[in-house]
C-alpha atoms as a PDB file:
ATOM      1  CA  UNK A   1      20.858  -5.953 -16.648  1.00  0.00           C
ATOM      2  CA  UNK A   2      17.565  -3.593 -15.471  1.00  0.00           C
ATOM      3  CA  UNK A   3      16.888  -4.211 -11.878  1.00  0.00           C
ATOM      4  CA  UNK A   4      13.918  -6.175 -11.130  1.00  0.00           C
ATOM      5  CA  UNK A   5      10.942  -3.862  -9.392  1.00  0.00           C
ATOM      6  CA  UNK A   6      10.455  -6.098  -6.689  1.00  0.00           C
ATOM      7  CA  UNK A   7       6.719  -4.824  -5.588  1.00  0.00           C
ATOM      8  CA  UNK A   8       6.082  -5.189  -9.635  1.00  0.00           C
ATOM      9  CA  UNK A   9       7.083  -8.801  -9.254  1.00  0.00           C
ATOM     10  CA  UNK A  10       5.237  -9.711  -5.890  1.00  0.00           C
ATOM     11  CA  UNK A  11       2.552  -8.444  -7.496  1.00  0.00           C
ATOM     12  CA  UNK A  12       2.936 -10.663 -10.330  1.00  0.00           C
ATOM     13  CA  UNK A  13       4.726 -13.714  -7.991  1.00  0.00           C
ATOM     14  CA  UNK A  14       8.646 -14.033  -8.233  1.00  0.00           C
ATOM     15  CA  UNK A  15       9.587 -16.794 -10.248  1.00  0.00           C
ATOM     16  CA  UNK A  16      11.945 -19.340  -8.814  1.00  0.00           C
ATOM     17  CA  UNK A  17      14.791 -18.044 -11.102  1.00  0.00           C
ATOM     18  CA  UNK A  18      14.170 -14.366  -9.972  1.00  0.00           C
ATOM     19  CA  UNK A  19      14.006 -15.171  -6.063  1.00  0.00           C
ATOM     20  CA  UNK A  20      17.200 -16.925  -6.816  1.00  0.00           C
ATOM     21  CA  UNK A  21      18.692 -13.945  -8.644  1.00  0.00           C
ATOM     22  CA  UNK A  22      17.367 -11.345  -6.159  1.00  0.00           C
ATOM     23  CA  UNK A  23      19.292 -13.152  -3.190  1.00  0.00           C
ATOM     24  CA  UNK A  24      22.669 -13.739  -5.196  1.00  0.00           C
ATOM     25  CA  UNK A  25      22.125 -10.019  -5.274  1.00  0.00           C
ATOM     26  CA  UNK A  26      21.733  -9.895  -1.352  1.00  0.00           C
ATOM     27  CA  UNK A  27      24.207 -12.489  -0.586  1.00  0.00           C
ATOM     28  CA  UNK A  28      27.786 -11.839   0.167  1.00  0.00           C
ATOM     29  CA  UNK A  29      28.730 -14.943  -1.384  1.00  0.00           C
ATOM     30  CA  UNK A  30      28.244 -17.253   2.105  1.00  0.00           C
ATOM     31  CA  UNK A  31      25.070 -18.429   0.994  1.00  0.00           C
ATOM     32  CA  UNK A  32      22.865 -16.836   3.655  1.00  0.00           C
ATOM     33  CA  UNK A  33      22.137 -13.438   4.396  1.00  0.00           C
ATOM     34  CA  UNK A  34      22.482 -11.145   7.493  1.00  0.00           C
ATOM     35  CA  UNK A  35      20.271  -8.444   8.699  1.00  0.00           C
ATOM     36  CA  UNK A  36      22.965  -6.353   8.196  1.00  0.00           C
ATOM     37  CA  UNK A  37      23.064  -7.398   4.222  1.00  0.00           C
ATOM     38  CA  UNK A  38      19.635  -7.500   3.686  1.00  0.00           C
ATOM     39  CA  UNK A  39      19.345  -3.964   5.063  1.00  0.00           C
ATOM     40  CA  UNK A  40      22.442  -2.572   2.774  1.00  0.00           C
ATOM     41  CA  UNK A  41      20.601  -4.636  -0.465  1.00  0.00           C
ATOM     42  CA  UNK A  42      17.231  -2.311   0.399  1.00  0.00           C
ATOM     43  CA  UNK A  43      18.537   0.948   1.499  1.00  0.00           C
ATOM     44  CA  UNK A  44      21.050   1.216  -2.010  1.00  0.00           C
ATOM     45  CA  UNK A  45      19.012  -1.142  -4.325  1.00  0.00           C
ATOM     46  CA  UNK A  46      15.454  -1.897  -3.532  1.00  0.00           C
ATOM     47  CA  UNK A  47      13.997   1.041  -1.582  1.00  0.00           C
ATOM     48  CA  UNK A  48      10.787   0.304  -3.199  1.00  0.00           C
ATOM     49  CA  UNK A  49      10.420  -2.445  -0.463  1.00  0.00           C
ATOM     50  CA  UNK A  50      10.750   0.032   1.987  1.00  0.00           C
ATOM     51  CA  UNK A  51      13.231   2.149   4.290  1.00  0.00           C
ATOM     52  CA  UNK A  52      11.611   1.631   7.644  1.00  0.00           C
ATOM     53  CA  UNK A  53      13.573  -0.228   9.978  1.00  0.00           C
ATOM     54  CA  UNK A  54      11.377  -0.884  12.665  1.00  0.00           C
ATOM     55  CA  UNK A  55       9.338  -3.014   9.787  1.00  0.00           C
ATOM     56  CA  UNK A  56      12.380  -4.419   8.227  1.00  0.00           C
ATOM     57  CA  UNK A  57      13.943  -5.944  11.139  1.00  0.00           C
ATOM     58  CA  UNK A  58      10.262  -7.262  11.816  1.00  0.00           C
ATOM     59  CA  UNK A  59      10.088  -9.044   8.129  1.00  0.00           C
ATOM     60  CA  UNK A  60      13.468 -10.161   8.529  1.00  0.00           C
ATOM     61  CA  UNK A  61      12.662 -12.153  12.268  1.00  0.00           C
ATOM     62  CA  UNK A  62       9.567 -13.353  10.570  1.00  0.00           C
ATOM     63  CA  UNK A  63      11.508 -14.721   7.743  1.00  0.00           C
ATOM     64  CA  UNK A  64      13.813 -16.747   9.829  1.00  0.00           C
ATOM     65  CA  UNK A  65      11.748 -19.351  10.220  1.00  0.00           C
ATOM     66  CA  UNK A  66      14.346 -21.292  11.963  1.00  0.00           C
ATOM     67  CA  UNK A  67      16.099 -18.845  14.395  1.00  0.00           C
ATOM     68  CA  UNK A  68      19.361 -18.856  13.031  1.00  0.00           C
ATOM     69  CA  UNK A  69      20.070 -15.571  12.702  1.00  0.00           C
ATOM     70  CA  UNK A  70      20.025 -15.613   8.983  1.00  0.00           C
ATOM     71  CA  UNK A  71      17.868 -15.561   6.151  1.00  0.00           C
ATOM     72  CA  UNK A  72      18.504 -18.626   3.916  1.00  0.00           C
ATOM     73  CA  UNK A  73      17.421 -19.069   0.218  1.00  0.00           C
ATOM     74  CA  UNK A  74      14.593 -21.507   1.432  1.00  0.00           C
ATOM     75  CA  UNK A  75      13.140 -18.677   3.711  1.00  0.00           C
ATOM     76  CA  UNK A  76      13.995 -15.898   1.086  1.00  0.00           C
ATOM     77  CA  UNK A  77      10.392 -15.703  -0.649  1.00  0.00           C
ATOM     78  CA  UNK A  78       8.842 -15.656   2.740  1.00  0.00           C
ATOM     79  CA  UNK A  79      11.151 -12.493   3.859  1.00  0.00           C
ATOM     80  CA  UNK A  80      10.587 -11.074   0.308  1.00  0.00           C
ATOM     81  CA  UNK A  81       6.400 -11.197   1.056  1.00  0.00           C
ATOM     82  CA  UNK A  82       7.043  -9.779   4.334  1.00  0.00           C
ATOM     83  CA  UNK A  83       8.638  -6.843   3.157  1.00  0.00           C
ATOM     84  CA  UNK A  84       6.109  -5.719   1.339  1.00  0.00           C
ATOM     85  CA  UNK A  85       3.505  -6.483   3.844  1.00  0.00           C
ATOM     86  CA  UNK A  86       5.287  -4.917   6.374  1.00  0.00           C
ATOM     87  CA  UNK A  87       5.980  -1.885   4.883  1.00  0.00           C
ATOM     88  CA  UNK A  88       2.540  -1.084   3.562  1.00  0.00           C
ATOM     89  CA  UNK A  89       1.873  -1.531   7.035  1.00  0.00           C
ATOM     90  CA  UNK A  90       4.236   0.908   8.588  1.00  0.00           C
ATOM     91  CA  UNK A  91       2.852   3.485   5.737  1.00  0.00           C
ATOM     92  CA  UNK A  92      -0.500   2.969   7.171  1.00  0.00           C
ATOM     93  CA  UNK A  93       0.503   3.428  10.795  1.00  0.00           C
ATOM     94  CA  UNK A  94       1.895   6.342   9.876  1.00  0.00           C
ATOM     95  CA  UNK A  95      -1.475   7.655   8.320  1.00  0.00           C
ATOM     96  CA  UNK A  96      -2.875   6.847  11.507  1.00  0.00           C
ATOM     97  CA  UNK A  97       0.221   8.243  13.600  1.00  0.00           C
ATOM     98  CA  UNK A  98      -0.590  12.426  13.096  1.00  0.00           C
ATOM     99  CA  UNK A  99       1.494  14.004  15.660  1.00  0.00           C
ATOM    100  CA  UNK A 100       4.193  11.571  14.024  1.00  0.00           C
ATOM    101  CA  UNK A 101       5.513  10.226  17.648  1.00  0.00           C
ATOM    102  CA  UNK A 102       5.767   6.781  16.106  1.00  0.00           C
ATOM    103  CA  UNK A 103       2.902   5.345  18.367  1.00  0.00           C
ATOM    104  CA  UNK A 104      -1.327   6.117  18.235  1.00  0.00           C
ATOM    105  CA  UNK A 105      -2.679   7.648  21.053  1.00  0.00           C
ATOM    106  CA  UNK A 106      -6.895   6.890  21.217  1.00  0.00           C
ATOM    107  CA  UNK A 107      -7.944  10.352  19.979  1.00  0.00           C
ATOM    108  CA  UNK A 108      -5.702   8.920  16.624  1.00  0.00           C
ATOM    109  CA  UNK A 109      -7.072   5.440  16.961  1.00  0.00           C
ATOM    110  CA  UNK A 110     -10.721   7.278  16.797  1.00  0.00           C
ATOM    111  CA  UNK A 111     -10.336   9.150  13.978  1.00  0.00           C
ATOM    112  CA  UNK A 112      -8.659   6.522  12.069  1.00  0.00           C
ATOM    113  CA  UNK A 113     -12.069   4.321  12.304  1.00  0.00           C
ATOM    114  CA  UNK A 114     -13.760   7.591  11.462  1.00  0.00           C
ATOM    115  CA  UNK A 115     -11.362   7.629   8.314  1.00  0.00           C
ATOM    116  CA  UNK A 116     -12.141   4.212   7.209  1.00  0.00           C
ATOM    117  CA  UNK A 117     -15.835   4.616   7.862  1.00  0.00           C
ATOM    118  CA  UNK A 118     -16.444   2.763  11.203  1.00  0.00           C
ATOM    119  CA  UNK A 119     -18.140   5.533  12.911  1.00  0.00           C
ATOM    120  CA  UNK A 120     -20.728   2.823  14.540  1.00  0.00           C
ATOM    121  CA  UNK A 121     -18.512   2.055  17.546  1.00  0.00           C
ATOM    122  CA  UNK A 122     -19.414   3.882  20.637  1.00  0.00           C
ATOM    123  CA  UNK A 123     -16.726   5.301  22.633  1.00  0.00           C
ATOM    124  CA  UNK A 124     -16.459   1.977  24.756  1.00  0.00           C
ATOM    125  CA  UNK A 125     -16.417  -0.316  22.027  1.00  0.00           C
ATOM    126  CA  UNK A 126     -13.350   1.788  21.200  1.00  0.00           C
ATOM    127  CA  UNK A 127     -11.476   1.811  24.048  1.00  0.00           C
ATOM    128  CA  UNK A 128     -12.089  -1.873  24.413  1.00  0.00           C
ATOM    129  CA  UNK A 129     -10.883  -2.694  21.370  1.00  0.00           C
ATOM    130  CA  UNK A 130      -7.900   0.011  21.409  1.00  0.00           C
ATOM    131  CA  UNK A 131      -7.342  -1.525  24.961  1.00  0.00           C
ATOM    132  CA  UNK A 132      -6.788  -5.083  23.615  1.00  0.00           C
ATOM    133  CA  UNK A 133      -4.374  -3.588  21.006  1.00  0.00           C
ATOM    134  CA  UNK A 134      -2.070  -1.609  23.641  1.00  0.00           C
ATOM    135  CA  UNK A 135      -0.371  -4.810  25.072  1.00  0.00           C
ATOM    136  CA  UNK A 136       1.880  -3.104  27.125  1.00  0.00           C
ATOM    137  CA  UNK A 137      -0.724  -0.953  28.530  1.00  0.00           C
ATOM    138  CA  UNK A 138       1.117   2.375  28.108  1.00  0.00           C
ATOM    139  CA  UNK A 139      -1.793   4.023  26.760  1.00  0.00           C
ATOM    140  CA  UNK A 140      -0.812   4.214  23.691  1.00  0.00           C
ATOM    141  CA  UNK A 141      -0.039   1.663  20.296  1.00  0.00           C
ATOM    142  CA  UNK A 142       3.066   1.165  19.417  1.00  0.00           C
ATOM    143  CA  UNK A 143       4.025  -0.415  15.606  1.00  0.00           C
ATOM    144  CA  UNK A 144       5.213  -3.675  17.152  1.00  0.00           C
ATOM    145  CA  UNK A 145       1.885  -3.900  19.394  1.00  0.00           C
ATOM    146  CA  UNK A 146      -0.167  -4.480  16.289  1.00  0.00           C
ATOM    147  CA  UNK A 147       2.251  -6.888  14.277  1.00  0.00           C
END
């Protein structure tokens, strides 16, 4: 059987029968699925949903709605959406990351409103609003400051 493109399919909504499928595919057969599973299912059979780790252990931590420690079929869909979200995101912090030091300094910050066309922010509006993003105040915004 073809796999199933999984960004096709969010696109389109998973049925019931293919979120089913998709984490019989995960699953090791214990009925709930690990981080460490879930990561092994991407990396060799759905990279489309992303390679980033940073953003998959974020989905995955999301997805668990109830702190187990595992991802269970009811919370499956949920982890799924994440994914996707997630990743898009990381691609986009990257855009915005140019020196590739996997955070955003404010001269990066700048020029990614410039890039987007939100040139009418002075300087302090800026900083004020980079400010509020950089939660650990180290000057600079790291992926897990803005998720």
């Amino acid at each position: 059987m073809p796999r199933l493109n999984i960004r096709e399919a969010m696109a389109q909504r998973l049925t019931s029968k293919q979120i089913k499928e998709l984490f019989q595919e995960f699953d090791n057969g214990n009925g709930i699925l690990s981080l460490a599973e879930i990561d092994r299912a991407i990396i060799y059979w759905h990279p489309e949903l992303g390679t980033n780790r940073q953003a998959m252990l974020r989905a995955y931590k999301a997805a668990d709605i109830d702190h187990n420690g595992f991802v269970q079929l009811r919370e499956f869909r949920h982890l799924i959406e994440l994914l996707c979200f997630y990743d898009e995101f990381s691609i986009l912090f990257g855009h915005l990351d140019m020196n590739h030091d996997k955070r955003i300094s404010f001269s990066e910050f700048v020029r990614g409103h410039e890039l987007i066309d939100h040139e009418d922010m002075d300087e302090d509006e800026l900083r004020h609003e980079f400010n509020r993003i950089d939660t650990n105040h180290g000057g600079y915004i790291l992926f897990d400051e803005v998720c």
